[in-house]
Protein backbone atom coordinates (compact mmCIF):
# COMPACT_ATOMS: atom_id res chain seq x y z
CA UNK A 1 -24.29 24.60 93.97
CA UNK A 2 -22.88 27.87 94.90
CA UNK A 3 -22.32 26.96 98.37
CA UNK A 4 -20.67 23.95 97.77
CA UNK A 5 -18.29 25.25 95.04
CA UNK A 6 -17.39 27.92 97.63
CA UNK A 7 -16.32 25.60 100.32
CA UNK A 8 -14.21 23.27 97.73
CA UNK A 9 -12.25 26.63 97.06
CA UNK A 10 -11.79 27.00 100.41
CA UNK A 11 -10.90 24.08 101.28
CA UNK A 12 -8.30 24.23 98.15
CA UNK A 13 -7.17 27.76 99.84
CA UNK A 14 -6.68 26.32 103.36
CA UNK A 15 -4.45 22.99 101.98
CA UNK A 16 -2.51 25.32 99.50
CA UNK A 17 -1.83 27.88 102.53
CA UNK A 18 -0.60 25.72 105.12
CA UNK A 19 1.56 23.88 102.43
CA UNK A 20 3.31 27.51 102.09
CA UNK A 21 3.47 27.97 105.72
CA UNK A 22 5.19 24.84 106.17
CA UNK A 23 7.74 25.94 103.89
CA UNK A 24 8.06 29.49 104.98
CA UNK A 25 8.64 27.68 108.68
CA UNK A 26 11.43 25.85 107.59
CA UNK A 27 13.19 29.39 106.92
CA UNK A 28 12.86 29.48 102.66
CA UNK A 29 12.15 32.84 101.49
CA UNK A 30 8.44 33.75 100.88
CA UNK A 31 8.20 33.78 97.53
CA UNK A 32 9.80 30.18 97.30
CA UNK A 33 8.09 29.25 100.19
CA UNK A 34 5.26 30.49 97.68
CA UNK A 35 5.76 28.70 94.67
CA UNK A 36 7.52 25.44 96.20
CA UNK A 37 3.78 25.08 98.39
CA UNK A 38 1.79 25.73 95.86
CA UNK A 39 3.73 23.36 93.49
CA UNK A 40 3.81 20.39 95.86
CA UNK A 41 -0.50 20.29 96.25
CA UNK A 42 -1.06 21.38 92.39
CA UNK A 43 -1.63 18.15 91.46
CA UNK A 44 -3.23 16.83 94.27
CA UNK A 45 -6.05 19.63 94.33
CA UNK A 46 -6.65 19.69 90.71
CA UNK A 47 -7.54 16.22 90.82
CA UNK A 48 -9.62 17.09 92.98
CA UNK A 49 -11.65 19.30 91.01
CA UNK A 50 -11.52 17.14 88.29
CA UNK A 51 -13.70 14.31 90.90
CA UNK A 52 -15.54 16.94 91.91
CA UNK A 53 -16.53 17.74 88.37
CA UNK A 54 -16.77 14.09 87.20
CA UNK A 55 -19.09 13.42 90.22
CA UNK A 56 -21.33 16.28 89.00
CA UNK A 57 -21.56 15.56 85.57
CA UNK A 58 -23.98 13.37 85.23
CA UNK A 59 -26.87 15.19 86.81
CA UNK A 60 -26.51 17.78 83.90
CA UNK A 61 -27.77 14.70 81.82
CA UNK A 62 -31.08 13.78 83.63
CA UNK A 63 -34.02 13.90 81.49
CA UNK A 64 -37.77 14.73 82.71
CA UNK A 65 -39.11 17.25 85.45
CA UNK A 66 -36.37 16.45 87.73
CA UNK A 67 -33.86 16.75 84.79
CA UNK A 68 -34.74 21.16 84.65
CA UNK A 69 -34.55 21.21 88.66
CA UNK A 70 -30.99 19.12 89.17
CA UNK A 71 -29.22 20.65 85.79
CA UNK A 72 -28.74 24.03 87.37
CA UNK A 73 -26.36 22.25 90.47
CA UNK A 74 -23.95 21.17 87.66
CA UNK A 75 -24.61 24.25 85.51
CA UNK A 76 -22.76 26.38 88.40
CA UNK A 77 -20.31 23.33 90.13
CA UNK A 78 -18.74 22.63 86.81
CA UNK A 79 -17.43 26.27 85.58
């Protein structure tokens, strides 16, 4: 679960960090280049951890053997 989460935030990082060096590029300062790149893929990413968590969610609700093994993955992808 670790893992995974890890390379989501990364992967947030990477979009959110060209975004601002698109901007910077196209001569803005670097703090607008800042804020203008991160506002343009807010939305987009934090839908994307919304799926990510939404996709997850339901393996915190098995029941059984298999319930105590998969409710840890959730337990750490969620927070």
């Amino acid at each position: 679960g670790f893992i995974l989460v890890l390379g989501i935030v990364v992967d947030d990082a990477i979009v959110t960090g060209e975004n601002v060096y698109s901007h910077m590029r196209r001569a803005e300062s670097s703090l607008h280049a800042a804020i203008r790149g991160t506002e343009e893929v807010a939305i987009p990413v934090t839908f994307g951890v919304l799926t990510t968590v939404a996709a997850f969610l339901p393996l915190a609700f098995i029941e059984g053997g298999r319930g105590v093994f998969f409710a840890q993955i959730p337990a750490v992808v969620i927070p």
